[in-house]
Protein backbone atom coordinates (compact mmCIF):
# COMPACT_ATOMS: atom_id res chain seq x y z
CA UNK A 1 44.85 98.80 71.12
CA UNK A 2 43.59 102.26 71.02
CA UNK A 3 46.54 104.97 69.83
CA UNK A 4 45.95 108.60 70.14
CA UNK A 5 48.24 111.50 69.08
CA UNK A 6 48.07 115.10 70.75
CA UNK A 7 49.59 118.59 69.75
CA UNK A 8 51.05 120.32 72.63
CA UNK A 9 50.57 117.36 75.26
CA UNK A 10 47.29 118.96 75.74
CA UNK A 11 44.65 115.81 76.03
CA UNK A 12 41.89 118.65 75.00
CA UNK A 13 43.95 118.78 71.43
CA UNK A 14 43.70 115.22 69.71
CA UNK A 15 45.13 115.34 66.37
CA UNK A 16 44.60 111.38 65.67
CA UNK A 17 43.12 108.79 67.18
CA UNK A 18 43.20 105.18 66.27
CA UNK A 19 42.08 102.15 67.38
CA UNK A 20 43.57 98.19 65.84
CA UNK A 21 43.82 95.03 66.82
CA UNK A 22 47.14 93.25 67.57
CA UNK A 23 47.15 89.75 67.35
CA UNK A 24 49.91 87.87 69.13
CA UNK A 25 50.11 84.23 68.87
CA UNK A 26 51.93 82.04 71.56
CA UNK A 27 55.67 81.11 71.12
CA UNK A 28 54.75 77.66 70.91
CA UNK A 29 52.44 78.57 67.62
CA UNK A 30 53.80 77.73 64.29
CA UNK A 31 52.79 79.45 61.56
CA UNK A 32 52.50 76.84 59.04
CA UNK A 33 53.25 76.41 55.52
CA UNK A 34 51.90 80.12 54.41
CA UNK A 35 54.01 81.62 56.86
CA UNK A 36 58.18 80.78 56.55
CA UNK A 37 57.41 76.60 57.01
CA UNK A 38 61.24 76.39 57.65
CA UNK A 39 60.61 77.99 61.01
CA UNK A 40 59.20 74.41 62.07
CA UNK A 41 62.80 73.27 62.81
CA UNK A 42 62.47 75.28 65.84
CA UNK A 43 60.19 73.07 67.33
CA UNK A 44 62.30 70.25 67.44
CA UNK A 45 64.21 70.56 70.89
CA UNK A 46 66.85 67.93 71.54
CA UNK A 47 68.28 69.29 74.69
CA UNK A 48 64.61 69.12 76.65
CA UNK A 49 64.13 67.05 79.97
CA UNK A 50 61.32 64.36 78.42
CA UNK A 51 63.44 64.22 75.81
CA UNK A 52 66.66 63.23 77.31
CA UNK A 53 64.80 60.79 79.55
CA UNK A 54 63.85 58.96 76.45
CA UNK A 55 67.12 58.56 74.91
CA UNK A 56 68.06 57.52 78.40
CA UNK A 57 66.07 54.47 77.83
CA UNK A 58 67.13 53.84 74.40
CA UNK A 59 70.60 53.28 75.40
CA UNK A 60 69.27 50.84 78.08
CA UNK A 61 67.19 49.35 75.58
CA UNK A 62 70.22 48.87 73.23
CA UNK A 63 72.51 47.43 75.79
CA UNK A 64 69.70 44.96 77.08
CA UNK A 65 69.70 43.56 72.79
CA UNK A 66 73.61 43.53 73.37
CA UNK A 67 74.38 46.49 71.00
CA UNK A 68 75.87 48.49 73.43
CA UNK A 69 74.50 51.10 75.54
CA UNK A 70 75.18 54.05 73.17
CA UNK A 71 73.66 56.52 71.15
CA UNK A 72 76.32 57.72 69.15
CA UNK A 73 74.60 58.75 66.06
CA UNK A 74 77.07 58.20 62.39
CA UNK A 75 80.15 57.24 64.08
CA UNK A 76 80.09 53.83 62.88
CA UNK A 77 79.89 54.57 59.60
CA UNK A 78 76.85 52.03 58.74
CA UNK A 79 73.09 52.24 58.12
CA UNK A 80 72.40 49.45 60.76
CA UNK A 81 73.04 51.56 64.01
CA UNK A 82 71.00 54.40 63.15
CA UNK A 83 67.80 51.94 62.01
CA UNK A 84 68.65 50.34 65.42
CA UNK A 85 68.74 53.14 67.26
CA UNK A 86 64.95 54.31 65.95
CA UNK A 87 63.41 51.22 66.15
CA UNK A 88 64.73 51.21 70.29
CA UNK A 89 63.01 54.74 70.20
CA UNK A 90 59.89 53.62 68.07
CA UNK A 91 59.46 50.65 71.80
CA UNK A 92 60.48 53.61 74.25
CA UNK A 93 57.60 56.58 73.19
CA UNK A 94 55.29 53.30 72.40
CA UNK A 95 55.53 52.49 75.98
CA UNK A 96 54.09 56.00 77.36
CA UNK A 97 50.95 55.18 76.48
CA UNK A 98 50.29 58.69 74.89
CA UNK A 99 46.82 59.39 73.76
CA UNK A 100 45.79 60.93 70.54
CA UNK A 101 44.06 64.24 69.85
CA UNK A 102 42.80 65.51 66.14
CA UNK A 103 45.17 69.07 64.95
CA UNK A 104 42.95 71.43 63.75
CA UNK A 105 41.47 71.88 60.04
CA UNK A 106 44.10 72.94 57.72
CA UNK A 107 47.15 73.04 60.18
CA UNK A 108 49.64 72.03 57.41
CA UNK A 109 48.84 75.11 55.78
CA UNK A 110 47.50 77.76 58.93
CA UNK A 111 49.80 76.54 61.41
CA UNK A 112 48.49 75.09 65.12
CA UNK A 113 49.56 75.73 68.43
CA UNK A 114 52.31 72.66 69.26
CA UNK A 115 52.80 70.40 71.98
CA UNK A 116 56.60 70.94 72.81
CA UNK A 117 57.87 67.92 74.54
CA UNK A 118 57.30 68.90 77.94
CA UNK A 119 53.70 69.54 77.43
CA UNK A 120 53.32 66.20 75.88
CA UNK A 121 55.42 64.46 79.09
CA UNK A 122 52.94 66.39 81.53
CA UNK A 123 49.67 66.38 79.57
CA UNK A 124 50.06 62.56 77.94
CA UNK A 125 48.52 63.66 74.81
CA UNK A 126 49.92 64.89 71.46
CA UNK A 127 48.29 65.09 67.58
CA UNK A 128 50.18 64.05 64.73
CA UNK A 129 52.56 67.10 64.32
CA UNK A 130 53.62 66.83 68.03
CA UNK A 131 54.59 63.58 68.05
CA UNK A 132 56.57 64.11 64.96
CA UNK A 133 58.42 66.92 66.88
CA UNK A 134 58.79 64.86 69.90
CA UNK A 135 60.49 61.78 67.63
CA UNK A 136 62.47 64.39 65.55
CA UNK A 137 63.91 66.08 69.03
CA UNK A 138 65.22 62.47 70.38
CA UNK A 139 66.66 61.81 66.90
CA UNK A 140 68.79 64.30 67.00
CA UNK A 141 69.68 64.06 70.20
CA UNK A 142 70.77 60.71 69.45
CA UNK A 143 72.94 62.86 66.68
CA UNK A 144 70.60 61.72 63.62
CA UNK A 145 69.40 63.65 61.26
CA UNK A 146 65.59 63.91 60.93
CA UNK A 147 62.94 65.34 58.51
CA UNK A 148 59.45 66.07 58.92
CA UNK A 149 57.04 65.83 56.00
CA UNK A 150 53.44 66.88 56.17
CA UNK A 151 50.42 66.19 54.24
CA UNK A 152 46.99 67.90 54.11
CA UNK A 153 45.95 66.07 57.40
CA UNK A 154 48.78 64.23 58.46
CA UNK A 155 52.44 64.95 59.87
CA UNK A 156 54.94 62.02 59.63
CA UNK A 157 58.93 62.18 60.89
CA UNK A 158 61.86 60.56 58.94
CA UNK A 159 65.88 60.03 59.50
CA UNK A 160 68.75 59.56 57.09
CA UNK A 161 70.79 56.71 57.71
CA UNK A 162 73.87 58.22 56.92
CA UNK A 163 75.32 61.30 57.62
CA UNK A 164 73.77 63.65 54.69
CA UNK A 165 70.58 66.18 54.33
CA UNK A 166 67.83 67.16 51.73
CA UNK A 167 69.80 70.33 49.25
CA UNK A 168 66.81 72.57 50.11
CA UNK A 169 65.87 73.55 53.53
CA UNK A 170 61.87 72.57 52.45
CA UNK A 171 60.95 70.59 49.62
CA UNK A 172 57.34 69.73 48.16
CA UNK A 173 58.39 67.08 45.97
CA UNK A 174 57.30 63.30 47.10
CA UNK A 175 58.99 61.52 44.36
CA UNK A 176 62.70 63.09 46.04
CA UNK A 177 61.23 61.53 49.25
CA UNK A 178 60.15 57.91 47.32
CA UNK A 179 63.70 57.34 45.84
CA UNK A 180 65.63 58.20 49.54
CA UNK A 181 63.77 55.85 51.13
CA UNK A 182 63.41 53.25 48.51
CA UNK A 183 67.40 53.58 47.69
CA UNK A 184 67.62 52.98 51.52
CA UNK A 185 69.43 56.32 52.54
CA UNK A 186 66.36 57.27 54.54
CA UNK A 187 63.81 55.65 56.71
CA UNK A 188 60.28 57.36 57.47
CA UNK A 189 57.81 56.49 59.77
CA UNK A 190 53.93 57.14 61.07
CA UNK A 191 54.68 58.34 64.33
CA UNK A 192 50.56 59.02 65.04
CA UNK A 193 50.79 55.43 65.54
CA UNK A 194 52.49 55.58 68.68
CA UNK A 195 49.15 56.02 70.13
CA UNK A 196 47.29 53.07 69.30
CA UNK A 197 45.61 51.01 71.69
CA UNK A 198 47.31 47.96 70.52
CA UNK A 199 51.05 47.49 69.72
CA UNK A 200 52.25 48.77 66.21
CA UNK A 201 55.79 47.26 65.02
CA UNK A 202 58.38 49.83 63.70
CA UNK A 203 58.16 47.80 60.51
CA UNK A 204 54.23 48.39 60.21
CA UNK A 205 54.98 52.43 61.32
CA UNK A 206 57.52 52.57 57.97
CA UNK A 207 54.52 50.68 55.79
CA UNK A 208 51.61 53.17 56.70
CA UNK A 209 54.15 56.03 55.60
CA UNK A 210 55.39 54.38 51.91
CA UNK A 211 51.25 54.48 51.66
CA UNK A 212 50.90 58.26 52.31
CA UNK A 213 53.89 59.04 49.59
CA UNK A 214 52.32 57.20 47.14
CA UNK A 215 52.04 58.77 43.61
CA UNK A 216 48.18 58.52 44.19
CA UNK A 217 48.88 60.69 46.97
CA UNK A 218 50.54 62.99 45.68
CA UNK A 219 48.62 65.84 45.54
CA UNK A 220 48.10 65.73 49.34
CA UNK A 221 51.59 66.38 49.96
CA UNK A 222 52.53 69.87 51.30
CA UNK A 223 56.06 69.52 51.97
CA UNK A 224 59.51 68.42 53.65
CA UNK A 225 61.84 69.90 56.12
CA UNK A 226 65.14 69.06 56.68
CA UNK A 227 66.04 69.27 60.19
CA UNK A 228 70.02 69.86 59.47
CA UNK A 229 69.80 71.84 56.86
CA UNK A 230 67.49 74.42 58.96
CA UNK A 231 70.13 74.30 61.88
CA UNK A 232 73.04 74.88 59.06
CA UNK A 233 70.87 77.90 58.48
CA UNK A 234 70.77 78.87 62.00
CA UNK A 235 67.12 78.02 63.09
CA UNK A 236 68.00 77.01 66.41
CA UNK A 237 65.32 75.34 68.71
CA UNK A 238 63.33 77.17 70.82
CA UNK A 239 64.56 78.34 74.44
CA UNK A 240 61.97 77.62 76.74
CA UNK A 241 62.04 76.46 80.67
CA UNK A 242 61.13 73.04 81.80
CA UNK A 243 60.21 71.61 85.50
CA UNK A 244 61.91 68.31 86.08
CA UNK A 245 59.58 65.37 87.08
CA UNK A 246 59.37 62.22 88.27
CA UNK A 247 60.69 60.50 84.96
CA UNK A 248 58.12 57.37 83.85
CA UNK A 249 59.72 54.02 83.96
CA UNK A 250 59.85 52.95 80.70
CA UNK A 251 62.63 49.70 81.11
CA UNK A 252 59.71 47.62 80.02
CA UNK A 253 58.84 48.89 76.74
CA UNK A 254 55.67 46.77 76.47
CA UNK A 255 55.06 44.06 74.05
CA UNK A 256 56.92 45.02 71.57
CA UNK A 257 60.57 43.79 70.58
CA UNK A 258 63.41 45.15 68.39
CA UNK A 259 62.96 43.78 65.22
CA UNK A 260 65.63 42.21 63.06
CA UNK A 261 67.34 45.10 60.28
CA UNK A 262 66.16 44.49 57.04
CA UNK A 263 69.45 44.18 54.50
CA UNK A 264 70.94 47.63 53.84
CA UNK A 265 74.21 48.57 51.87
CA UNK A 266 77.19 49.52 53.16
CA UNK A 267 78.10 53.23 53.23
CA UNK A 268 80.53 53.76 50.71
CA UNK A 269 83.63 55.37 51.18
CA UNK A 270 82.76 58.59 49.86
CA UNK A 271 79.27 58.58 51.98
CA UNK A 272 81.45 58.01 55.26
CA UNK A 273 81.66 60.34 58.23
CA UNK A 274 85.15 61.33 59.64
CA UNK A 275 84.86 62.37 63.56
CA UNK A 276 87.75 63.75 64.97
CA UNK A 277 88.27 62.74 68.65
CA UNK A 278 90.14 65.81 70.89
């Protein structure tokens, strides 16, 4: 961009003239963790087209296993629905077939242009970050509440399974992350997995994450975002337009089944969510 001042509005009289460079990334470009991380929540879009097509077929997928065909998020008050709920998602994105593509060097830290949803529907193709995005916008859809957690080279997506949220918007502590998910208030999961040529198990997703949280690991971990606590704060997902298409039929989530929930504890009284019905 080339700016030039003149006295009198005479060109023949320049007083200054100066030339820069503007650099304007897309609106689909996150900035990563150098530049306000927290603004990552706005990439997770529950309301999208793809992404209500998918929870579509998780409620068919539920009533076909005879736990009814909603996905109703807390409401009953026990860690069992939501883990259902996931693992009917984890068969459902399994089933598109997506393919996978590497994120470029250093994108936890420099940011990357993402995949939003609808690019991932139309293009079949998303890297580690954009699937994470993709899982975290039908989780809370399906009124969960998910986190995203990044590592050098790796994104990964989480929910809680009750109704509660990390106290800090972003946190780069792993060990917080290990005793959520080992005290079973929290369930994380590998979602680059989703494109593998032969079928993963929700169960085997959850393992390959406990791996990359590891205290060996630890210095690979950048940090965590918590999905509710950035909409608390008003980060609101992006507005953007999407063309409705023919929707993929994913009835037949491929080979894979829903697998049996592993024992969980009850919530407890004080843990419980109270929904008032108008």
């Amino acid at each position: 961009m080339k700016l030039v001042l003149y006295a009198n509005s005479e060109p023949a009289s320049e007083l200054v003239v100066e030339e820069f460079a503007i650099d304007v990334p897309p609106a689909s470009f996150w900035g990563g963790e150098t530049r306000q991380p927290e603004l990552l929540a706005a990439f997770v879009k529950p309301n999208g087209i793809y992404v209500e097509s998918l929870v579509k077929q998780v409620t068919k997928l539920l009533e076909s296993a005879g736990h009814g065909r909603s996905a109703g998020g807390y409401q009953l008050n026990t860690r069992e629905k939501p883990y259902l709920m996931a693992a009917c998602l984890w068969n459902v994105i399994f089933s598109q077939r997506l393919a996978y593509v590497s994120p470029p060097p250093g994108f936890a830290r420099n940011g990357q242009r993402v995949r939003l949803p609808a690019d991932i529907s139309t293009s079949g193709m998303a890297a580690c970050l954009d699937s994470s995005l993709l899982f975290a916008s039908c989780l809370e859809l399906m009124g969960l509440n998910p986190v995203i957690a990044l590592t050098e080279e790796d994104a990964f997506v989480g929910f809680w399974l009750r109704d509660d949220c990390v106290p800090l918007l972003t946190c780069d502590d792993p060990m917080d992350l290990r005793k959520r998910v080992d005290s079973r208030d929290m369930v994380l999961f590998e979602s680059t997995l989703i494109t593998n040529d032969s079928p993963v198990t929700f169960e085997e997703t959850k393992a390959a994450v406990r791996e990359l949280i590891n205290e060996d690991k630890e210095k690979d971990f950048v940090f965590v975002l918590d999905v509710s606590q950035a909409r608390a704060k008003k980060i609101k997902p992006l507005s953007t337009i999407e063309i409705r298409t023919e929707e993929a039929d994913g009835s037949a989530p491929g080979p894979l089944l829903i697998p049996p929930v592993p024992p969980l504890p009850p919530v407890r009284p004080d843990e419980k969510t109270i929904y008032q019905h108008f």
